[in-house]
PDB file of N, CA and C in Angstrom:
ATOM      1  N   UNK A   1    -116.019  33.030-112.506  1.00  0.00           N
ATOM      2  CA  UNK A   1    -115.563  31.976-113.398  1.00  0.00           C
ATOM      3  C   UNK A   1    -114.056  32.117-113.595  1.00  0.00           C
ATOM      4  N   UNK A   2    -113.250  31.111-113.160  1.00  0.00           N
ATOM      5  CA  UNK A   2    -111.960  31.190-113.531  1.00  0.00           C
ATOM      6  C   UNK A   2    -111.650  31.129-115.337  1.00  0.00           C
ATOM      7  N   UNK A   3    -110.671  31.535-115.551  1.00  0.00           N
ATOM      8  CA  UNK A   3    -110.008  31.558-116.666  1.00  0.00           C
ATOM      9  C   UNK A   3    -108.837  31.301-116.831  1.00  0.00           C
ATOM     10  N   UNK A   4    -107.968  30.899-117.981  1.00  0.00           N
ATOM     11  CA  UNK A   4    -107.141  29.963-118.852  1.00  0.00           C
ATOM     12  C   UNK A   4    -105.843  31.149-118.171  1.00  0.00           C
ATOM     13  N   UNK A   5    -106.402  32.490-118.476  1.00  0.00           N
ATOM     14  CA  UNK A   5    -105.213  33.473-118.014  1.00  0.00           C
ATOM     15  C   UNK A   5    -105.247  33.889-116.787  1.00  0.00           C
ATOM     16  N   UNK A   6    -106.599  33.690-116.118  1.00  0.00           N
ATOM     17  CA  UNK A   6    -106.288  34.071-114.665  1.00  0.00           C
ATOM     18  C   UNK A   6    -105.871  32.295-113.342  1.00  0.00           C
ATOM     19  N   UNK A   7    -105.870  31.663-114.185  1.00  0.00           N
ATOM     20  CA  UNK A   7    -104.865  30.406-113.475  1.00  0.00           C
ATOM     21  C   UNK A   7    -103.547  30.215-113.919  1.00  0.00           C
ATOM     22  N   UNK A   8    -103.216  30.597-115.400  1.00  0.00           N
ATOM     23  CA  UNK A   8    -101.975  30.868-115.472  1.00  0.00           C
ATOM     24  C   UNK A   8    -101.042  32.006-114.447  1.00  0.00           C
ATOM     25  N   UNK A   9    -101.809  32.980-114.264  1.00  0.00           N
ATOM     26  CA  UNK A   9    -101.469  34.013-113.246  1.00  0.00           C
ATOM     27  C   UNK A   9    -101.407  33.828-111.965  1.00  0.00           C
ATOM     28  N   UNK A  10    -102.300  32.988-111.699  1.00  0.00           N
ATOM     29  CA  UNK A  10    -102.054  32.912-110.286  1.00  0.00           C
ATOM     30  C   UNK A  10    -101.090  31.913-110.015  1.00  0.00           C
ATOM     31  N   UNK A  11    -100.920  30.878-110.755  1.00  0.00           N
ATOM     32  CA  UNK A  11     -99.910  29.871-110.701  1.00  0.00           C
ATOM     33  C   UNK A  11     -98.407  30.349-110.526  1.00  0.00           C
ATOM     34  N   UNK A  12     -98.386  31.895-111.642  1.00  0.00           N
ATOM     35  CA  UNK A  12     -97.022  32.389-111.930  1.00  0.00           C
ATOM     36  C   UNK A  12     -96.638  33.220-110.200  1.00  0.00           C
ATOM     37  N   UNK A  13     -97.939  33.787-109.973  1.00  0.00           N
ATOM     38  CA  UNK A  13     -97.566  34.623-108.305  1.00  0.00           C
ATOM     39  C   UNK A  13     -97.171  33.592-107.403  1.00  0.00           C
ATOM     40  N   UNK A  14     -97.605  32.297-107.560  1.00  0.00           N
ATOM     41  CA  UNK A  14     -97.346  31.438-106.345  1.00  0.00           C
ATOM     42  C   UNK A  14     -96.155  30.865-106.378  1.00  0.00           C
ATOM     43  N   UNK A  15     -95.517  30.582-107.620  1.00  0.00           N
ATOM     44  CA  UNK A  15     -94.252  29.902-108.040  1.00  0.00           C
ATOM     45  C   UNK A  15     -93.475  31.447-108.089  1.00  0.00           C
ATOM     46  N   UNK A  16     -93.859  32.744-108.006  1.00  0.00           N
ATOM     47  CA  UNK A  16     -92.435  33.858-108.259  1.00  0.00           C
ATOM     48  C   UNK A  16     -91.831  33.950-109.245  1.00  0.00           C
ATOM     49  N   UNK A  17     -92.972  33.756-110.686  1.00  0.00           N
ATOM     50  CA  UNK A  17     -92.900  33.833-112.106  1.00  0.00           C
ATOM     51  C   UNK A  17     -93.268  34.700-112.841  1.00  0.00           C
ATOM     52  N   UNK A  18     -92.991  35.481-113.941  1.00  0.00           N
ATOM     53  CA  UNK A  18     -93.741  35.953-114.690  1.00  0.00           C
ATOM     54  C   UNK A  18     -94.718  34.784-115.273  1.00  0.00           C
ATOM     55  N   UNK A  19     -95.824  35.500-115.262  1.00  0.00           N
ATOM     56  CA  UNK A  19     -96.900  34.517-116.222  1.00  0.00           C
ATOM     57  C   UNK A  19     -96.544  34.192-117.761  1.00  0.00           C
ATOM     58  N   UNK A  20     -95.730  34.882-118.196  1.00  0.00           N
ATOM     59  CA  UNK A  20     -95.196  34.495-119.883  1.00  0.00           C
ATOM     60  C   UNK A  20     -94.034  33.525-119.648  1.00  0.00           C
ATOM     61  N   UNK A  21     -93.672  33.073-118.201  1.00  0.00           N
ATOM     62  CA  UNK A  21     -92.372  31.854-118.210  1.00  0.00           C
ATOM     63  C   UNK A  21     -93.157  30.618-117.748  1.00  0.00           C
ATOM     64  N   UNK A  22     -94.393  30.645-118.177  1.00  0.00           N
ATOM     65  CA  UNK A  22     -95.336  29.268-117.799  1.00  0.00           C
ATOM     66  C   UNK A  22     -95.728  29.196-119.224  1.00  0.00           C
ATOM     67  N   UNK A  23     -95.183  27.847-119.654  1.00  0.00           N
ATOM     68  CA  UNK A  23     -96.140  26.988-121.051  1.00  0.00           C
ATOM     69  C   UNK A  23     -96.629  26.616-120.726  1.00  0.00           C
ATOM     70  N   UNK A  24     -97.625  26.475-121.587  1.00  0.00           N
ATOM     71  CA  UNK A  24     -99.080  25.293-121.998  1.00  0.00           C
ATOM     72  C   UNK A  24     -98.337  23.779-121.248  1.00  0.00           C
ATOM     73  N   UNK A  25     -97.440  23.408-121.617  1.00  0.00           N
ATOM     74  CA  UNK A  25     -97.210  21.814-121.518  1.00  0.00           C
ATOM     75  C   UNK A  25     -95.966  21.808-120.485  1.00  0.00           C
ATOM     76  N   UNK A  26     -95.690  22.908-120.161  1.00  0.00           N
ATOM     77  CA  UNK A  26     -94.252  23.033-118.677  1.00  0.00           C
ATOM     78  C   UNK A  26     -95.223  21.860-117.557  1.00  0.00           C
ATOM     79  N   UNK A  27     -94.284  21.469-117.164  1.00  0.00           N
ATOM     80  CA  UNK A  27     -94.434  20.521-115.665  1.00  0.00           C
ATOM     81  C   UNK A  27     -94.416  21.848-114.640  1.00  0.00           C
ATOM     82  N   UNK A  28     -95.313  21.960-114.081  1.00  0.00           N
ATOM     83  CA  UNK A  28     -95.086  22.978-113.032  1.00  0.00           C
ATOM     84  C   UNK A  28     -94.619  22.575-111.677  1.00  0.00           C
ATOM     85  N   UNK A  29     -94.409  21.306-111.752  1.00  0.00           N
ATOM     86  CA  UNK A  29     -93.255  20.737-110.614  1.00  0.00           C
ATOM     87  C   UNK A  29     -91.707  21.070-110.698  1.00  0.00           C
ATOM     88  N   UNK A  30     -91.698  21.430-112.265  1.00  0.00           N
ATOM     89  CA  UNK A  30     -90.293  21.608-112.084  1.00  0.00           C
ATOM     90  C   UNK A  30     -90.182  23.315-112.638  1.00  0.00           C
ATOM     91  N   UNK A  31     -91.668  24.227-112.775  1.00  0.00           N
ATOM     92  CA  UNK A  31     -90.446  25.357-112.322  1.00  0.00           C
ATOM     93  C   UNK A  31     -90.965  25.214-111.032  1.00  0.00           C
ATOM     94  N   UNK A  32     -91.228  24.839-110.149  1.00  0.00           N
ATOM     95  CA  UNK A  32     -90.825  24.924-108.650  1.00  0.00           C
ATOM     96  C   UNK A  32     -92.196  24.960-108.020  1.00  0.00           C
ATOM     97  N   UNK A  33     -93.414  24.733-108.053  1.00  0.00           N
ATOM     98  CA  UNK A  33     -94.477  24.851-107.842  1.00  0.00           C
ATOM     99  C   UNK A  33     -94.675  22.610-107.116  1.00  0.00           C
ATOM    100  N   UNK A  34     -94.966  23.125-105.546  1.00  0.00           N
ATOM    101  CA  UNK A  34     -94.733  21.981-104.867  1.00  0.00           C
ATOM    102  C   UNK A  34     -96.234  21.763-104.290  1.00  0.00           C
ATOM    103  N   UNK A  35     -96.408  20.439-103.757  1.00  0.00           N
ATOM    104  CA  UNK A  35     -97.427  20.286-103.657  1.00  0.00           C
ATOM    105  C   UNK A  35     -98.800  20.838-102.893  1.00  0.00           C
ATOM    106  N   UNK A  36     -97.625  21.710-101.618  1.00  0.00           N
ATOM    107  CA  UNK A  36     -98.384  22.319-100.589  1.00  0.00           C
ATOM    108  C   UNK A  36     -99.091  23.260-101.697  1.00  0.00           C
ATOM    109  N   UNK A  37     -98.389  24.016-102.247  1.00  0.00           N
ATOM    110  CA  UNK A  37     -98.652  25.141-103.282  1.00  0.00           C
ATOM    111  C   UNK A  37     -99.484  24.982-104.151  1.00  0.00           C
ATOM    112  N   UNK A  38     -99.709  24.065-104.696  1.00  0.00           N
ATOM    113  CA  UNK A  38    -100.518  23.210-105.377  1.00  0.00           C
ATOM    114  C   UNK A  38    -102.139  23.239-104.700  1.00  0.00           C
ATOM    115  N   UNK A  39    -102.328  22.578-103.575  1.00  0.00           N
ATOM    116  CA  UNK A  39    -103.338  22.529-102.813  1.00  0.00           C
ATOM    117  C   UNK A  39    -103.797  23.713-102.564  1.00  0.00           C
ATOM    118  N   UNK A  40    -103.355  24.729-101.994  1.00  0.00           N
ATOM    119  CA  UNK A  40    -103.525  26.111-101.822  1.00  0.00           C
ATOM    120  C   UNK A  40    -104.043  27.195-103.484  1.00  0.00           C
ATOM    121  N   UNK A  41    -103.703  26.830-104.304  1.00  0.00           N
ATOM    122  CA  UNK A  41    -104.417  27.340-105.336  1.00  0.00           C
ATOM    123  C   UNK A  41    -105.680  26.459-105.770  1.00  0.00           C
ATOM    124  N   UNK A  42    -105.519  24.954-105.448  1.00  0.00           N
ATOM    125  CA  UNK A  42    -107.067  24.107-105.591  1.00  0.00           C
ATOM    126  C   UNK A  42    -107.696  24.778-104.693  1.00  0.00           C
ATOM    127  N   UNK A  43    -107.330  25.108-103.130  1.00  0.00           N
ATOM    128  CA  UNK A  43    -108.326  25.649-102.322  1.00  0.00           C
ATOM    129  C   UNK A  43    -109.206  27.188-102.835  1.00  0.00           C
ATOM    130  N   UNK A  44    -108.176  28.133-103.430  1.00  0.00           N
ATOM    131  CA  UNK A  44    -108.733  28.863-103.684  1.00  0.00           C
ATOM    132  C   UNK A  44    -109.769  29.087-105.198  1.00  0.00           C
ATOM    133  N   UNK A  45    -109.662  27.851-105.694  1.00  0.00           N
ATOM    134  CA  UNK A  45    -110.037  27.618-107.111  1.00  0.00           C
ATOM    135  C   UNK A  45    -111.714  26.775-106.760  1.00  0.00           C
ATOM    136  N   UNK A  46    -111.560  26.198-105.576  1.00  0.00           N
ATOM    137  CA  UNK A  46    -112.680  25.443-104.740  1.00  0.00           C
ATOM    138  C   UNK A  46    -113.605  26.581-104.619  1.00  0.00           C
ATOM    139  N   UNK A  47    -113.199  27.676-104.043  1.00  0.00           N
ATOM    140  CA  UNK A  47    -113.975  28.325-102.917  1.00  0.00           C
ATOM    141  C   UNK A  47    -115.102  29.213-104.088  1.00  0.00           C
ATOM    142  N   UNK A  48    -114.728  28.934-105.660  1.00  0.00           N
ATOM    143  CA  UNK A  48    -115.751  29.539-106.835  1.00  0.00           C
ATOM    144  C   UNK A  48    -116.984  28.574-106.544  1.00  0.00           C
ATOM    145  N   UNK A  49    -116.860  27.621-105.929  1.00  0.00           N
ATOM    146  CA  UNK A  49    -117.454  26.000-106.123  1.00  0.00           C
ATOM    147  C   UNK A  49    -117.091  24.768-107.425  1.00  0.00           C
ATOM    148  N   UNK A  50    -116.183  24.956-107.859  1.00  0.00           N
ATOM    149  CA  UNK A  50    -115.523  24.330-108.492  1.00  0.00           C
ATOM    150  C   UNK A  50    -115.542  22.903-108.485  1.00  0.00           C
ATOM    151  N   UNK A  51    -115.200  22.798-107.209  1.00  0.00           N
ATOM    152  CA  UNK A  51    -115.280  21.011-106.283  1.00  0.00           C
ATOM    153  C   UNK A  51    -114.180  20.111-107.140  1.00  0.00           C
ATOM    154  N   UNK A  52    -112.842  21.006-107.166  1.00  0.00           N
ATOM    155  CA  UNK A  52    -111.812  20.215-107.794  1.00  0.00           C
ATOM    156  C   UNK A  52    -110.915  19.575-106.707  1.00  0.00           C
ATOM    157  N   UNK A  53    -110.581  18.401-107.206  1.00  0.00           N
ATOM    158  CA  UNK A  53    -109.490  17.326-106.654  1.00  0.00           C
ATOM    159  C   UNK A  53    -108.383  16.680-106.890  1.00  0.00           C
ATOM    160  N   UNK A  54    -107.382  17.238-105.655  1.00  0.00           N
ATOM    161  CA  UNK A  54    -105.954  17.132-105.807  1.00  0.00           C
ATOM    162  C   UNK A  54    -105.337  15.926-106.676  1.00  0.00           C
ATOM    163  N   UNK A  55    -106.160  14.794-106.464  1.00  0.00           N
ATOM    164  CA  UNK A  55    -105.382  13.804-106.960  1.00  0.00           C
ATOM    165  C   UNK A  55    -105.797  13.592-108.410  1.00  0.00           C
ATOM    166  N   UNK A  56    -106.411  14.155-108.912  1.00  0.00           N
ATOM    167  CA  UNK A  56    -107.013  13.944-110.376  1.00  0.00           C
ATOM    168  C   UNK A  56    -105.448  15.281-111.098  1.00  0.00           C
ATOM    169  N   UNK A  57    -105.854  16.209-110.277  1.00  0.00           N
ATOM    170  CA  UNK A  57    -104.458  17.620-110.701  1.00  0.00           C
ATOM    171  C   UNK A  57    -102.835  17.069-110.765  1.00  0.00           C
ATOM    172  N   UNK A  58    -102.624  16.140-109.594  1.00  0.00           N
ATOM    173  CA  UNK A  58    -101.430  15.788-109.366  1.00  0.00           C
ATOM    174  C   UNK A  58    -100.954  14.547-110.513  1.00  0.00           C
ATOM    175  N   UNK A  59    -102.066  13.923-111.532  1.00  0.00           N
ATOM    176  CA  UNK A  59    -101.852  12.772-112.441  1.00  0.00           C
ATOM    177  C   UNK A  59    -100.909  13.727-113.589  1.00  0.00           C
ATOM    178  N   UNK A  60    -101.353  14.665-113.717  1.00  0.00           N
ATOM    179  CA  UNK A  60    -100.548  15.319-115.139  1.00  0.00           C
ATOM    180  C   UNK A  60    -100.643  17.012-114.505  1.00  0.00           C
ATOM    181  N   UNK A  61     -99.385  17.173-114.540  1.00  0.00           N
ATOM    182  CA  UNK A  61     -98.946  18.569-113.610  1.00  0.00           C
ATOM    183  C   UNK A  61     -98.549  19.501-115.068  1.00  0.00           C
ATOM    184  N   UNK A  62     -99.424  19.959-115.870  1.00  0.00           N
ATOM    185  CA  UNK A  62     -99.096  21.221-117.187  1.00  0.00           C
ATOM    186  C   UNK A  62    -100.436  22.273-116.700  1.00  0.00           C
ATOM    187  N   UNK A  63     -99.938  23.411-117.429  1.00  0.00           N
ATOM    188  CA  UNK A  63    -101.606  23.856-117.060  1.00  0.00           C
ATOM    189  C   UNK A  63    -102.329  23.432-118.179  1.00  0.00           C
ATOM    190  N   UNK A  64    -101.980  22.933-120.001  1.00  0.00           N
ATOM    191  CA  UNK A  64    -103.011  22.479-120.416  1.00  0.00           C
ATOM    192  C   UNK A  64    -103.727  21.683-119.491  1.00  0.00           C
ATOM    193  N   UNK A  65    -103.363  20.493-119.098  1.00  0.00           N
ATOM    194  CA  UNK A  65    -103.895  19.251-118.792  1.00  0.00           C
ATOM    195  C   UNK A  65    -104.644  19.841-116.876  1.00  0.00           C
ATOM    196  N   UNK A  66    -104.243  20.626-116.855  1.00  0.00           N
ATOM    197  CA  UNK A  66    -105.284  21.636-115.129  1.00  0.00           C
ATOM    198  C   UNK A  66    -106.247  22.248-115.513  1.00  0.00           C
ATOM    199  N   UNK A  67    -106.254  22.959-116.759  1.00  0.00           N
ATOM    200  CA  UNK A  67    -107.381  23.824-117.922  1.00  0.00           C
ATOM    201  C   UNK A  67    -108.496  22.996-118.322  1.00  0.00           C
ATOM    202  N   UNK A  68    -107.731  21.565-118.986  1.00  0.00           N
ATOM    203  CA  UNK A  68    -108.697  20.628-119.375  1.00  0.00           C
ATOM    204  C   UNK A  68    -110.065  20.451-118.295  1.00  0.00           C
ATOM    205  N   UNK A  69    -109.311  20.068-116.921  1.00  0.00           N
ATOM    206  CA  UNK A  69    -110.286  19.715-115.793  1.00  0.00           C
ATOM    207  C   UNK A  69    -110.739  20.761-115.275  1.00  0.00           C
ATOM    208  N   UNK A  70    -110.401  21.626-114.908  1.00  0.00           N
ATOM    209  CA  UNK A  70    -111.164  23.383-115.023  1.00  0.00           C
ATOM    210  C   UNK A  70    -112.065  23.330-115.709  1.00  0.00           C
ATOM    211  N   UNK A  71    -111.961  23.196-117.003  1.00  0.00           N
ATOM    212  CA  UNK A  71    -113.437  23.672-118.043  1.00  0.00           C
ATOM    213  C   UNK A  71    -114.744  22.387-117.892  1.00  0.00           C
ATOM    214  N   UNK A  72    -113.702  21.217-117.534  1.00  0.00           N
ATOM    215  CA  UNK A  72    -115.155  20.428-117.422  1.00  0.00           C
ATOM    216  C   UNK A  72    -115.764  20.925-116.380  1.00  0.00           C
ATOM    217  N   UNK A  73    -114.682  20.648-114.960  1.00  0.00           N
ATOM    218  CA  UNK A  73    -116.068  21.282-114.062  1.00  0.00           C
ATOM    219  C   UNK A  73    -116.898  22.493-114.105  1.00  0.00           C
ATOM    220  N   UNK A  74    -116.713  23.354-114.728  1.00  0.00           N
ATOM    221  CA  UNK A  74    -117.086  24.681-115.288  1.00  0.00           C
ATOM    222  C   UNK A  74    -118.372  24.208-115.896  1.00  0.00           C
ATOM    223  N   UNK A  75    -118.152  23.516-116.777  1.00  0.00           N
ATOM    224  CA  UNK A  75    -119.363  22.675-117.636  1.00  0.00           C
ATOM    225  C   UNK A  75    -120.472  22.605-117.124  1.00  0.00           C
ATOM    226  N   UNK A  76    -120.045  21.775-115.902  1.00  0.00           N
ATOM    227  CA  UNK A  76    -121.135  21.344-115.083  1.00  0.00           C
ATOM    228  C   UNK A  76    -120.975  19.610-115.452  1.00  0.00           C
ATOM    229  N   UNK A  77    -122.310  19.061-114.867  1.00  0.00           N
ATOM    230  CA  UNK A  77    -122.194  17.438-115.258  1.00  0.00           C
ATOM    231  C   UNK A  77    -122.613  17.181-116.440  1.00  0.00           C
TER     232      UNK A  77
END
């Protein structure tokens, strides 16, 4: 099961961040986190079975608003 701090973390390794220089509401487009990069942490966020999709992630780029859609699919339906 992913978590709130272990996607903040992995977000921070992929962008070359400490995880405490990522807010809740930061655009992670602009500290530097691009789209390839982007896809590549959905892939590995997939492979839990997750069944998350890029273009729903790419509407609002914070990790609140990536967390939000994380926990639903987590939910289940």
């Amino acid at each position: 099961m992913l978590t709130r701090d272990a996607m903040r973390a992995q977000i921070a390794a992929t962008i070359h961040e400490d995880p405490s220089e990522i807010g809740d509401d930061d655009n992670l487009m602009d500290l530097g986190l691009d789209s390839i990069r982007a896809m590549q942490l959905l892939t590995r966020w997939n492979e839990t079975g997750l069944g998350l999709d890029f273009p729903e992630f790419a509407e609002r780029l914070t990790l609140n608003a990536w967390w939000t859609i994380v926990e639903r699919h987590q939910a289940g339906p």
